[in-house]
C-alpha atoms as a PDB file:
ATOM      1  CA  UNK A   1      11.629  -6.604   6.807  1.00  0.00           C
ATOM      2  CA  UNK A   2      10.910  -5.961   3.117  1.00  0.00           C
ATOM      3  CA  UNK A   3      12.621  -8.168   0.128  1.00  0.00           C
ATOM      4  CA  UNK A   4      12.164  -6.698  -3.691  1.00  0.00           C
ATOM      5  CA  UNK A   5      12.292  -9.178  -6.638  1.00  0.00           C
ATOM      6  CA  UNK A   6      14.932  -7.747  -8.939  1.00  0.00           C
ATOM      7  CA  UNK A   7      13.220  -8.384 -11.837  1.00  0.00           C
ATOM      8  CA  UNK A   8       9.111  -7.623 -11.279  1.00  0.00           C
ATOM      9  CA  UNK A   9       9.725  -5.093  -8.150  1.00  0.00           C
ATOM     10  CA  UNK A  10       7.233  -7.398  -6.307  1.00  0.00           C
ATOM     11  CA  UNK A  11       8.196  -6.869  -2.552  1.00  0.00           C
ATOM     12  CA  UNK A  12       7.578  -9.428   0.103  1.00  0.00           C
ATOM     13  CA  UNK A  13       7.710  -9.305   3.816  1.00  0.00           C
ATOM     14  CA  UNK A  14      10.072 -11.595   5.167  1.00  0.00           C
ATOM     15  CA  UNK A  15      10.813 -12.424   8.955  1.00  0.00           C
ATOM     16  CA  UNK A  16      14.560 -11.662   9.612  1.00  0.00           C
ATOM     17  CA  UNK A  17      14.642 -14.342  12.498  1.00  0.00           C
ATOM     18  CA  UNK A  18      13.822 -17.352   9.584  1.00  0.00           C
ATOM     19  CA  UNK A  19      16.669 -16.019   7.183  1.00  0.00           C
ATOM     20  CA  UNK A  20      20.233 -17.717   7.968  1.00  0.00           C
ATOM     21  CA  UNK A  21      23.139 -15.568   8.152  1.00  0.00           C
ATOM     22  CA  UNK A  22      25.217 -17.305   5.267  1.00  0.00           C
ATOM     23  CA  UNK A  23      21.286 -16.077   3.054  1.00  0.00           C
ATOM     24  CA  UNK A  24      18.918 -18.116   0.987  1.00  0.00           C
ATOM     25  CA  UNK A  25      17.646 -18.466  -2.766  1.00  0.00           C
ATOM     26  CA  UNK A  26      14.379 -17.563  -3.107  1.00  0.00           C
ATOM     27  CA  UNK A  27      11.888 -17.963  -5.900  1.00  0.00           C
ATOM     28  CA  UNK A  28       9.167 -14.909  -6.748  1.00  0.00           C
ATOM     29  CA  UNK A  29       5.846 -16.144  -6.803  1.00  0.00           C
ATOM     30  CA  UNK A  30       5.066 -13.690  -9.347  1.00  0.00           C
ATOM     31  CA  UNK A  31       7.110 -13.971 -11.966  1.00  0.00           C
ATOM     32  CA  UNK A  32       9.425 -16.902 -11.095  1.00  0.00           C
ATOM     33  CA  UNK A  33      12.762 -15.551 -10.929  1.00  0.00           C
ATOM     34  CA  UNK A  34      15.350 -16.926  -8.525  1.00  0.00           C
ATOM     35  CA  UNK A  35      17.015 -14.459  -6.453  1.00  0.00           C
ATOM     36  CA  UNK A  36      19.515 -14.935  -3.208  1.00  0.00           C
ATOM     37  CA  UNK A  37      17.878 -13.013   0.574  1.00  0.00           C
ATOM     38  CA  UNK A  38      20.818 -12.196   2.838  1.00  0.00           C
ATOM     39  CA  UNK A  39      22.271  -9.049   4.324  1.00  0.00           C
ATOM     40  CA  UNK A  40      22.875  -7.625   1.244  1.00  0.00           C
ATOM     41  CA  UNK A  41      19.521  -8.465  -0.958  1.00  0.00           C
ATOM     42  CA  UNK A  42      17.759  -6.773   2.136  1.00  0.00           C
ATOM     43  CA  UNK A  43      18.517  -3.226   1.610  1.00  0.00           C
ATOM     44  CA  UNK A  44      16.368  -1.150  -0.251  1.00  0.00           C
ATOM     45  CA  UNK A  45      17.407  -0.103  -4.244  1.00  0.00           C
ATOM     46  CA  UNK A  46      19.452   2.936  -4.147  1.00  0.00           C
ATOM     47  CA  UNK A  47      18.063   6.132  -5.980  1.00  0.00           C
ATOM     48  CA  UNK A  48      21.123   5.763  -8.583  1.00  0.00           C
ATOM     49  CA  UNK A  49      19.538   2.033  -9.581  1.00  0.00           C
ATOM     50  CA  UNK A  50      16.289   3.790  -9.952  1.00  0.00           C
ATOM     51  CA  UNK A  51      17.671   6.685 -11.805  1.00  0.00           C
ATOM     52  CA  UNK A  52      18.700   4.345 -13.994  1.00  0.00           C
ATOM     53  CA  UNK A  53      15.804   2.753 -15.339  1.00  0.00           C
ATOM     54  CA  UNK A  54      14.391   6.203 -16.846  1.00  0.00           C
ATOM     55  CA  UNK A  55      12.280   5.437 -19.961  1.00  0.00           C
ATOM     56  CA  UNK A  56      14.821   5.156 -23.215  1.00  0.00           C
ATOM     57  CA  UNK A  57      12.117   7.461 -24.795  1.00  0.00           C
ATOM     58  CA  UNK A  58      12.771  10.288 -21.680  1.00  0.00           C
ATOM     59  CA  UNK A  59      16.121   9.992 -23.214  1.00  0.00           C
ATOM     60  CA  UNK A  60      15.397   9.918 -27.195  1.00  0.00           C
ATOM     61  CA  UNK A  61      13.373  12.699 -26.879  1.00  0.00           C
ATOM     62  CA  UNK A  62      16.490  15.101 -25.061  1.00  0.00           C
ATOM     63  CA  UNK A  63      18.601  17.408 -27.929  1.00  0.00           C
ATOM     64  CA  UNK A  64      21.165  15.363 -29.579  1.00  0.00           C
ATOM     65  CA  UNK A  65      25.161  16.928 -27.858  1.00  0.00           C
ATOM     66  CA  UNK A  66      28.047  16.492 -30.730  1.00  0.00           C
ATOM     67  CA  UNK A  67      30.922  15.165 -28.222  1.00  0.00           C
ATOM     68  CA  UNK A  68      34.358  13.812 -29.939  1.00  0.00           C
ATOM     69  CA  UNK A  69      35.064  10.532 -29.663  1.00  0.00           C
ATOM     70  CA  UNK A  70      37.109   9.048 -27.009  1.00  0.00           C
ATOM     71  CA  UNK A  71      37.691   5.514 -25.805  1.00  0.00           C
ATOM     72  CA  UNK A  72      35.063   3.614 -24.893  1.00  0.00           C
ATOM     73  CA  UNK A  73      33.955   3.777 -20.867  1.00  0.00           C
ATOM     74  CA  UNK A  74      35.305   0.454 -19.202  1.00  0.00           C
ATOM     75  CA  UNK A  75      32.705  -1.715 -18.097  1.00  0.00           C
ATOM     76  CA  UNK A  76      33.465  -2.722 -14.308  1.00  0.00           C
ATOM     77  CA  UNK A  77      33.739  -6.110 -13.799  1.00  0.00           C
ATOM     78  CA  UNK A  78      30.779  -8.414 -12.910  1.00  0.00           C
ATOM     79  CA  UNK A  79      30.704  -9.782  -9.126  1.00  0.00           C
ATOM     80  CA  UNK A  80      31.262 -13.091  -8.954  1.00  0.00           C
ATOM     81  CA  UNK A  81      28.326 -14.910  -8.191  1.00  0.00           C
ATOM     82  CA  UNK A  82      27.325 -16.400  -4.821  1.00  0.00           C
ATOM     83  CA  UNK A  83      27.919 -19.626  -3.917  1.00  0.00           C
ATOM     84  CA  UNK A  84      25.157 -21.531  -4.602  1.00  0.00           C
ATOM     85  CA  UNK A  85      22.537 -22.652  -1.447  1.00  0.00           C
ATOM     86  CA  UNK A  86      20.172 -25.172  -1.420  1.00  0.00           C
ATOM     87  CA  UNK A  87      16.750 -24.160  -2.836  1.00  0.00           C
ATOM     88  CA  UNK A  88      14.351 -22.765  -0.072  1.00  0.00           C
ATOM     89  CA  UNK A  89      10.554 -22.762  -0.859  1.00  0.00           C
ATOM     90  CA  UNK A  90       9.205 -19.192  -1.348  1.00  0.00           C
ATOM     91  CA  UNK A  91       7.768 -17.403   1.588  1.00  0.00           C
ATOM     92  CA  UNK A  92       3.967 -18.203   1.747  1.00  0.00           C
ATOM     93  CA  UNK A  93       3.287 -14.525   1.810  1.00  0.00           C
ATOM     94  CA  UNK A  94      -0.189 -13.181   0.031  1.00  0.00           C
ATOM     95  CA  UNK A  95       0.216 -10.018  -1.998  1.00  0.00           C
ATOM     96  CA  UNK A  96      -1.144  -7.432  -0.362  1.00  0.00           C
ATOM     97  CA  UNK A  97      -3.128  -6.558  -3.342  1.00  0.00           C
ATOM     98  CA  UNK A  98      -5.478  -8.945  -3.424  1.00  0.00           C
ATOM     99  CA  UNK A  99      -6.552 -10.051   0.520  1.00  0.00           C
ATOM    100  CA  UNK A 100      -7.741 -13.014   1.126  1.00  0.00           C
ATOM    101  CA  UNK A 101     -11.370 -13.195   2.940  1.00  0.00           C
ATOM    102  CA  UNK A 102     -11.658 -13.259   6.275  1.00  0.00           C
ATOM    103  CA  UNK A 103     -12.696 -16.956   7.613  1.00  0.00           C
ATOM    104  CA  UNK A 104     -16.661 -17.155   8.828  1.00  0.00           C
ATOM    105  CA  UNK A 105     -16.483 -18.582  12.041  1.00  0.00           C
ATOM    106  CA  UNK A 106     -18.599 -21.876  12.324  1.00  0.00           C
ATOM    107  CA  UNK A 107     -22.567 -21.186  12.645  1.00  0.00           C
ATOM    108  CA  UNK A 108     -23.454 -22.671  16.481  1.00  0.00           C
ATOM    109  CA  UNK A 109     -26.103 -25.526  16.504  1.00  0.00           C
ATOM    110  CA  UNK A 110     -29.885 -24.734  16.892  1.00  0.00           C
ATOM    111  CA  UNK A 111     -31.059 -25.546  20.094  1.00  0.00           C
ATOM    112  CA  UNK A 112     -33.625 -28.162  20.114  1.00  0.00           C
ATOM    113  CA  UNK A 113     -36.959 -26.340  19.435  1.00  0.00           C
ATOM    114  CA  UNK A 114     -36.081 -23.500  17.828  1.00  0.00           C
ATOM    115  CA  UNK A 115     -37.189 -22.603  14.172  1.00  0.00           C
ATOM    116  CA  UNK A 116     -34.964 -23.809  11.506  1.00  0.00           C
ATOM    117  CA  UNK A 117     -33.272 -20.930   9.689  1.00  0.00           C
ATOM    118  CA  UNK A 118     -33.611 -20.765   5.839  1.00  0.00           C
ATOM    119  CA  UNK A 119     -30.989 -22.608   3.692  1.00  0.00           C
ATOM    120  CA  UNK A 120     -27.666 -19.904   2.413  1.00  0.00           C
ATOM    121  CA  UNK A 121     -27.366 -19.343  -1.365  1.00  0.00           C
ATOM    122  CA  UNK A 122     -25.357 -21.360  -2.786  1.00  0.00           C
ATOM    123  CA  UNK A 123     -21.903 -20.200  -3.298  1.00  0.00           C
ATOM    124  CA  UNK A 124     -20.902 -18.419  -6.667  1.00  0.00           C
ATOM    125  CA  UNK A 125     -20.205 -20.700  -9.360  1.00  0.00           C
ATOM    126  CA  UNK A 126     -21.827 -23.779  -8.047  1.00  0.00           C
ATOM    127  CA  UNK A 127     -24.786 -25.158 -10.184  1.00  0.00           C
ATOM    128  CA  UNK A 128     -27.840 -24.201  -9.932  1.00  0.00           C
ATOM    129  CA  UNK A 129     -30.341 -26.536  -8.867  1.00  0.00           C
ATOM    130  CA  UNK A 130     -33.101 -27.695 -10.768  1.00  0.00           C
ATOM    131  CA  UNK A 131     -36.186 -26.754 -10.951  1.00  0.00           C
ATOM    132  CA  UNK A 132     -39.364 -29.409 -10.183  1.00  0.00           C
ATOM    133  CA  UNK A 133     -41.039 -30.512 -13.201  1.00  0.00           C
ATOM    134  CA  UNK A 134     -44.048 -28.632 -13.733  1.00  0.00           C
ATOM    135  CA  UNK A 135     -47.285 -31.058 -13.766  1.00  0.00           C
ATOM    136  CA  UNK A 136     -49.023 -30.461 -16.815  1.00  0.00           C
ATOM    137  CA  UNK A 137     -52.866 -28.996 -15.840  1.00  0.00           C
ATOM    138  CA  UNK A 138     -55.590 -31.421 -15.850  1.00  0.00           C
ATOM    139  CA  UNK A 139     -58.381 -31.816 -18.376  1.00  0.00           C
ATOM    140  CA  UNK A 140     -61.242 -30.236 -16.732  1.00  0.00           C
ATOM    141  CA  UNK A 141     -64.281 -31.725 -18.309  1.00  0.00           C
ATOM    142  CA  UNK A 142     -66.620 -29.695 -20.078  1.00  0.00           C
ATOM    143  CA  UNK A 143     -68.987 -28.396 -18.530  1.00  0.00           C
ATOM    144  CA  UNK A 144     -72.731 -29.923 -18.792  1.00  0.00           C
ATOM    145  CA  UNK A 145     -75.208 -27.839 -21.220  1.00  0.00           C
ATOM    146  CA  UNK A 146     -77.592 -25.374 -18.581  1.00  0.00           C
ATOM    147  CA  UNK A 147     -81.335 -27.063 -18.725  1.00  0.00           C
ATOM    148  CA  UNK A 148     -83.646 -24.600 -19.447  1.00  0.00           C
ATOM    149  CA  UNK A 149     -86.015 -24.082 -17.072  1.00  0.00           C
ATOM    150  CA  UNK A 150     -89.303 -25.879 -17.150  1.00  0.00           C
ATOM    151  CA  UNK A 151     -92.241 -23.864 -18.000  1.00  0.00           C
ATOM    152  CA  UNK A 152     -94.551 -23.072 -14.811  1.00  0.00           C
ATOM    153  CA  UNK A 153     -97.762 -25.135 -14.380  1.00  0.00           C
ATOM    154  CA  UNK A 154    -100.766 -23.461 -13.639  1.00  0.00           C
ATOM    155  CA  UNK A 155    -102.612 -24.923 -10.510  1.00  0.00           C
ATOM    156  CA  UNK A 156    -105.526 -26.902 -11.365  1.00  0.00           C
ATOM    157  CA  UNK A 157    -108.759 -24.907  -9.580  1.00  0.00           C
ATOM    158  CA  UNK A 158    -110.580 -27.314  -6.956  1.00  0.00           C
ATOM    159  CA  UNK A 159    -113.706 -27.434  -7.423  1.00  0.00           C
ATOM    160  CA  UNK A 160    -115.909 -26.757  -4.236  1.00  0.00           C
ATOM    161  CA  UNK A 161    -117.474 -29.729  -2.649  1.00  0.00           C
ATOM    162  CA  UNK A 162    -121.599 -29.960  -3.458  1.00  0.00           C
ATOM    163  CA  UNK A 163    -122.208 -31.756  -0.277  1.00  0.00           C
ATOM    164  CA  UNK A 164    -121.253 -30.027   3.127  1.00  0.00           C
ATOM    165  CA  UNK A 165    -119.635 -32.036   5.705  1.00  0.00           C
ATOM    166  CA  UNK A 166    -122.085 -33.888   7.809  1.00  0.00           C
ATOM    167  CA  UNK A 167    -122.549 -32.024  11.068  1.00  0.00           C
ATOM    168  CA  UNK A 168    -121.334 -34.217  14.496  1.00  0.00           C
ATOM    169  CA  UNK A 169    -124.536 -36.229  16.133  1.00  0.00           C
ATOM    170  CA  UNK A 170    -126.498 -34.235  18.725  1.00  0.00           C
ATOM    171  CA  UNK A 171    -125.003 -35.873  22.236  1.00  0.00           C
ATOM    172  CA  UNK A 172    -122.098 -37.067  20.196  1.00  0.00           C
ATOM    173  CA  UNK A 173    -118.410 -35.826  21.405  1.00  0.00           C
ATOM    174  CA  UNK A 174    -116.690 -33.422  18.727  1.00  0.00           C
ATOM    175  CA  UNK A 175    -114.493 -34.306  16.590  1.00  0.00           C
ATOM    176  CA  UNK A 176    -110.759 -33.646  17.355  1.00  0.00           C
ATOM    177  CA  UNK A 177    -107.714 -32.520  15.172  1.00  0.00           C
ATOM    178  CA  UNK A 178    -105.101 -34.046  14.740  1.00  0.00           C
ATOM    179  CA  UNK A 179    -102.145 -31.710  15.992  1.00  0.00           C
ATOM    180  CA  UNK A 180     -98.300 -32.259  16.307  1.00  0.00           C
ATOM    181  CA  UNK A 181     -96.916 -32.813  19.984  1.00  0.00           C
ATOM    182  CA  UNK A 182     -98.416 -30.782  22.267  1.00  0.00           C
ATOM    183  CA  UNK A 183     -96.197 -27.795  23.342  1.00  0.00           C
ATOM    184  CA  UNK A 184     -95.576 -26.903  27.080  1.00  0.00           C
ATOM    185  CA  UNK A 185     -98.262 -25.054  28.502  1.00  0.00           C
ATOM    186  CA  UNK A 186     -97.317 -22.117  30.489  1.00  0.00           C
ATOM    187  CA  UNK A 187     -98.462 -21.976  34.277  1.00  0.00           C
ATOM    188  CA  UNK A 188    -100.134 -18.232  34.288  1.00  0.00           C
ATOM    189  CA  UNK A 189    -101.545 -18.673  31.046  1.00  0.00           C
ATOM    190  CA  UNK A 190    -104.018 -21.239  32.356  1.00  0.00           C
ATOM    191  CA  UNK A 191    -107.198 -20.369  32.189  1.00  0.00           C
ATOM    192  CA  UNK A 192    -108.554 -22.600  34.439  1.00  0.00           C
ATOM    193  CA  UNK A 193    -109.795 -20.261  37.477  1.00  0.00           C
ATOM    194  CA  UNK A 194    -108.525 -23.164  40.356  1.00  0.00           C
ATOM    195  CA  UNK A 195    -105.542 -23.576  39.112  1.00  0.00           C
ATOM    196  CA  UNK A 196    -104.698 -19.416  38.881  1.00  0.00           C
ATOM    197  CA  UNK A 197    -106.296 -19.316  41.934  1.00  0.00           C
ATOM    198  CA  UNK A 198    -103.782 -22.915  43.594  1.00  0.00           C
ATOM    199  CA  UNK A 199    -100.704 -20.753  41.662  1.00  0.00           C
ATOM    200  CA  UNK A 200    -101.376 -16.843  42.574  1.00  0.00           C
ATOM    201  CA  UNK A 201    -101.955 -18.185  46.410  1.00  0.00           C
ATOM    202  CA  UNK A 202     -98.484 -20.118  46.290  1.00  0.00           C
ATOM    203  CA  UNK A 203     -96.770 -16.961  44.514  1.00  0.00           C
ATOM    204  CA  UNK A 204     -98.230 -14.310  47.793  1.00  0.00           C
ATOM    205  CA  UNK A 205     -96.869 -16.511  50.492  1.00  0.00           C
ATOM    206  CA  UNK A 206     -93.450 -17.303  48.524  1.00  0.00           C
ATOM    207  CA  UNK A 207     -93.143 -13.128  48.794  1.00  0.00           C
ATOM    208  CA  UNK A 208     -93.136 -12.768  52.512  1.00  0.00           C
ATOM    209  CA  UNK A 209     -90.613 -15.445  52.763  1.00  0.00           C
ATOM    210  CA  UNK A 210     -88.438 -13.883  50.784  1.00  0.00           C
ATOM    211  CA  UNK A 211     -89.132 -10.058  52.459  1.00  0.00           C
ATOM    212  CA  UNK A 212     -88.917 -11.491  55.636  1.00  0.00           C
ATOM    213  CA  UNK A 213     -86.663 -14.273  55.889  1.00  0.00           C
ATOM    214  CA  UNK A 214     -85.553 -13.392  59.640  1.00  0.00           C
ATOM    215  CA  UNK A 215     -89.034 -13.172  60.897  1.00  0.00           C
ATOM    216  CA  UNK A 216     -89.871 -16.299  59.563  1.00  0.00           C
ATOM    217  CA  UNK A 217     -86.708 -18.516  60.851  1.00  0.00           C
ATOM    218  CA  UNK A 218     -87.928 -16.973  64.658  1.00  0.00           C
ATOM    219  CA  UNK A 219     -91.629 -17.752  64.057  1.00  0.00           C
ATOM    220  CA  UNK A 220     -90.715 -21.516  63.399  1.00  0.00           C
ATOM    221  CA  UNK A 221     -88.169 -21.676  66.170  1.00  0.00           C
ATOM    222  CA  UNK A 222     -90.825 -19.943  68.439  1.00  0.00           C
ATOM    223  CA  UNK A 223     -93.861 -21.545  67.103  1.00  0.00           C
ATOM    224  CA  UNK A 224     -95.270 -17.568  66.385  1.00  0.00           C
ATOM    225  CA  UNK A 225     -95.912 -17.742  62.997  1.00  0.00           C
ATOM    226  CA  UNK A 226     -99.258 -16.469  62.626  1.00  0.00           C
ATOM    227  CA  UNK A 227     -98.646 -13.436  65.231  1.00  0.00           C
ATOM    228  CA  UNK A 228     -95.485 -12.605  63.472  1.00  0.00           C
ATOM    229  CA  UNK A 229     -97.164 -12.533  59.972  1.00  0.00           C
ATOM    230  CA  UNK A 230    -100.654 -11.402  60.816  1.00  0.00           C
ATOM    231  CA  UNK A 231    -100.090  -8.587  59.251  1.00  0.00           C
ATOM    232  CA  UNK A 232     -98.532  -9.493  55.795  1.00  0.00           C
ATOM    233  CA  UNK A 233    -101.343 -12.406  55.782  1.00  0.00           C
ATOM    234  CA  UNK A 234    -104.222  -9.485  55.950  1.00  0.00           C
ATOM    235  CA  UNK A 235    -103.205  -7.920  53.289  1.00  0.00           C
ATOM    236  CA  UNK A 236    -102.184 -10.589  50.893  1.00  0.00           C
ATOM    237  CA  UNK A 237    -105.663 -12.145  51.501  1.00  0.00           C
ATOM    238  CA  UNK A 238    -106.880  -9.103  50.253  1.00  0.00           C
ATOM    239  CA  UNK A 239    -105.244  -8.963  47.332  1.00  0.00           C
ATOM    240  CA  UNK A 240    -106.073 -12.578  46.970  1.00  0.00           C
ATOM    241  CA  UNK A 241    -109.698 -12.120  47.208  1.00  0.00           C
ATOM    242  CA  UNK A 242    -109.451  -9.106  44.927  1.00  0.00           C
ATOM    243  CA  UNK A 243    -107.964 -11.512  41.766  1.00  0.00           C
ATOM    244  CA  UNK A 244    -110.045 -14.358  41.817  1.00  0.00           C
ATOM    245  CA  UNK A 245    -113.156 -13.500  43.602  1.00  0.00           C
ATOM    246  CA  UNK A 246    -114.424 -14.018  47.624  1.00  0.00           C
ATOM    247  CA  UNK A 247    -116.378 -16.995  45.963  1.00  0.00           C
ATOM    248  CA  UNK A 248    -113.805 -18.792  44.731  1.00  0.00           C
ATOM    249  CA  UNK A 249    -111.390 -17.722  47.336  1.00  0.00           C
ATOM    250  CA  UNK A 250    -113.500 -19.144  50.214  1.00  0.00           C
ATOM    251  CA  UNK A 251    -115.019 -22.230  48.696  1.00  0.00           C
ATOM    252  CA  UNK A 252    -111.031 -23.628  48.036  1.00  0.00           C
ATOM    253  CA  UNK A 253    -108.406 -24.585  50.085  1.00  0.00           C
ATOM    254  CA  UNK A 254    -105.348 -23.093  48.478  1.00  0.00           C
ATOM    255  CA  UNK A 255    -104.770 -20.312  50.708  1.00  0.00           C
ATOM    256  CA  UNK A 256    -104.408 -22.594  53.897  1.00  0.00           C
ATOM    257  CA  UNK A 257    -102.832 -25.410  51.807  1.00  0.00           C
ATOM    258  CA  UNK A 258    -100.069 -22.603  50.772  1.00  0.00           C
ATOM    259  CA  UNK A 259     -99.830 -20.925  54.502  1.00  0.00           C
ATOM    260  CA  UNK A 260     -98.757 -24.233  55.991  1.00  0.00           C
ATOM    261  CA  UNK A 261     -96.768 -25.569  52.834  1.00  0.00           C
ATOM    262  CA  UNK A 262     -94.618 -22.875  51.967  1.00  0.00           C
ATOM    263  CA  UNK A 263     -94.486 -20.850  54.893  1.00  0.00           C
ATOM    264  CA  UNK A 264     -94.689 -23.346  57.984  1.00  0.00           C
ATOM    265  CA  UNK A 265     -92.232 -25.816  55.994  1.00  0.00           C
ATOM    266  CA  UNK A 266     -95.072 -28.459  55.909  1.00  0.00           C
ATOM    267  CA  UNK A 267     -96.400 -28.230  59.485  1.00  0.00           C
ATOM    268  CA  UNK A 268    -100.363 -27.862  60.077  1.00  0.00           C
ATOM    269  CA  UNK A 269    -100.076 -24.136  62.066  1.00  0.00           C
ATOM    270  CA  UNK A 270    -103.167 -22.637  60.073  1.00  0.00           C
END
């Protein structure tokens, strides 16, 4: 249900249920006037009370009509005024003009762990905060003066020795340089002809192992080793006499040492 203010037209909603039936006084929030709600105050202005507040200048503005005079119009008697009530507080309606924001329902908690969200603005009107003093720059130091560089120095010739170094005593052992540590020396560089010949015998007999890894495992659980490999040991013999010479080859015992090292397992089979 709707109530008008009589004087500012300001109209309010009012719940029918919280108005008695003898009415109440209310007071506009607008412009302060005191006005009674009942049955009556409810209804809605009539079109003659609206008619009636047409602009005086509507009015001035209309021809001028020559009537005679008569006697005045007699002016209806005033109502007598309604008992007075005790003052009721205005209805806490808003105007609908100006709506109040909606209320921002309360953020939920982080959970523990998770990234802490960035700080809202500050809300209109509040101060600003201040600003952290600037630190004034430091004094670098000036920089020191660039030496100029120093003039190059021309190498002193040496002058060639008159005597020669003595030559080393006939019979006498030669004289040795003085080196850093000695480096690693690498097995097949040797050039030692036993030891290539010790190495490359080793190296044939590691092959047929691993060609023939089968054979070999029945030869030692056998004891057929040399009939198994008779073959294999021909011709890497061969090639063994071919690298270092039948000289060498048959004067040493690397080839046997290597037969019944490496490819008996350490038994004495050849």
């Amino acid at each position: 249900m709707n109530v008008a203010c009589p004087s500012c037209e300001t109209v309010y909603r009012v719940d029918p249920a919280k108005v008695p039936a003898g009415g109440v006084r209310a007071r506009c929030a607008v412009c302060g006037n005191v006005f009674g709600v009942g049955a009556a105050e409810m209804a809605v202005p009539s079109p003659v009370a609206r008619s009636a507040a047409v602009p005086a200048a509507s009015v001035a503005a209309a021809a001028p009509v020559f009537t005679p005079a008569g006697p005045a119009p007699r002016t209806p008697p005033a109502p007598p005024p309604p008992p007075p009530m005790p003052p009721v507080a205005a209805p806490s309606v808003r105007r609908p003009t100006q709506p109040a924001p909606p209320a921002t329902p309360p953020r939920p908690a982080p959970p523990v762990g998770a990234p802490v969200r960035p700080v809202a603005a500050p809300p209109v009107g509040a101060p600003a905060p201040r600003a952290a003093p600037i630190a004034p720059p430091r004094a670098v130091p000036p920089a020191s003066p660039l030496r100029a560089p120093a003039a190059p120095v021309a190498p002193t010739p040496v002058a060639p020795s008159a005597v020669p170094p003595a030559a080393p005593a006939a019979g006498g052992t030669p004289l040795q340089r003085k080196t850093g540590p000695l480096r690693a020396v690498n097995p097949f560089l040797v050039q030692d002809p036993k030891q290539k010949a010790r190495r490359l015998a080793r190296a044939l007999i590691s092959d047929m192992i691993v060609y023939h890894p089968e054979k070999r495992q029945n030869g030692m659980r056998d004891g057929t080793l040399p009939q198994l490999f008779k073959d294999e040991i021909e011709k890497s013999w061969l090639e063994y006499v071919e690298q270092v010479g039948r000289d060498l080859a048959e004067s040493t015992p690397f080839w046997n040492e290597a037969l019944n090292e490496i490819l008996a397992g350490g038994k004495k089979v050849f």
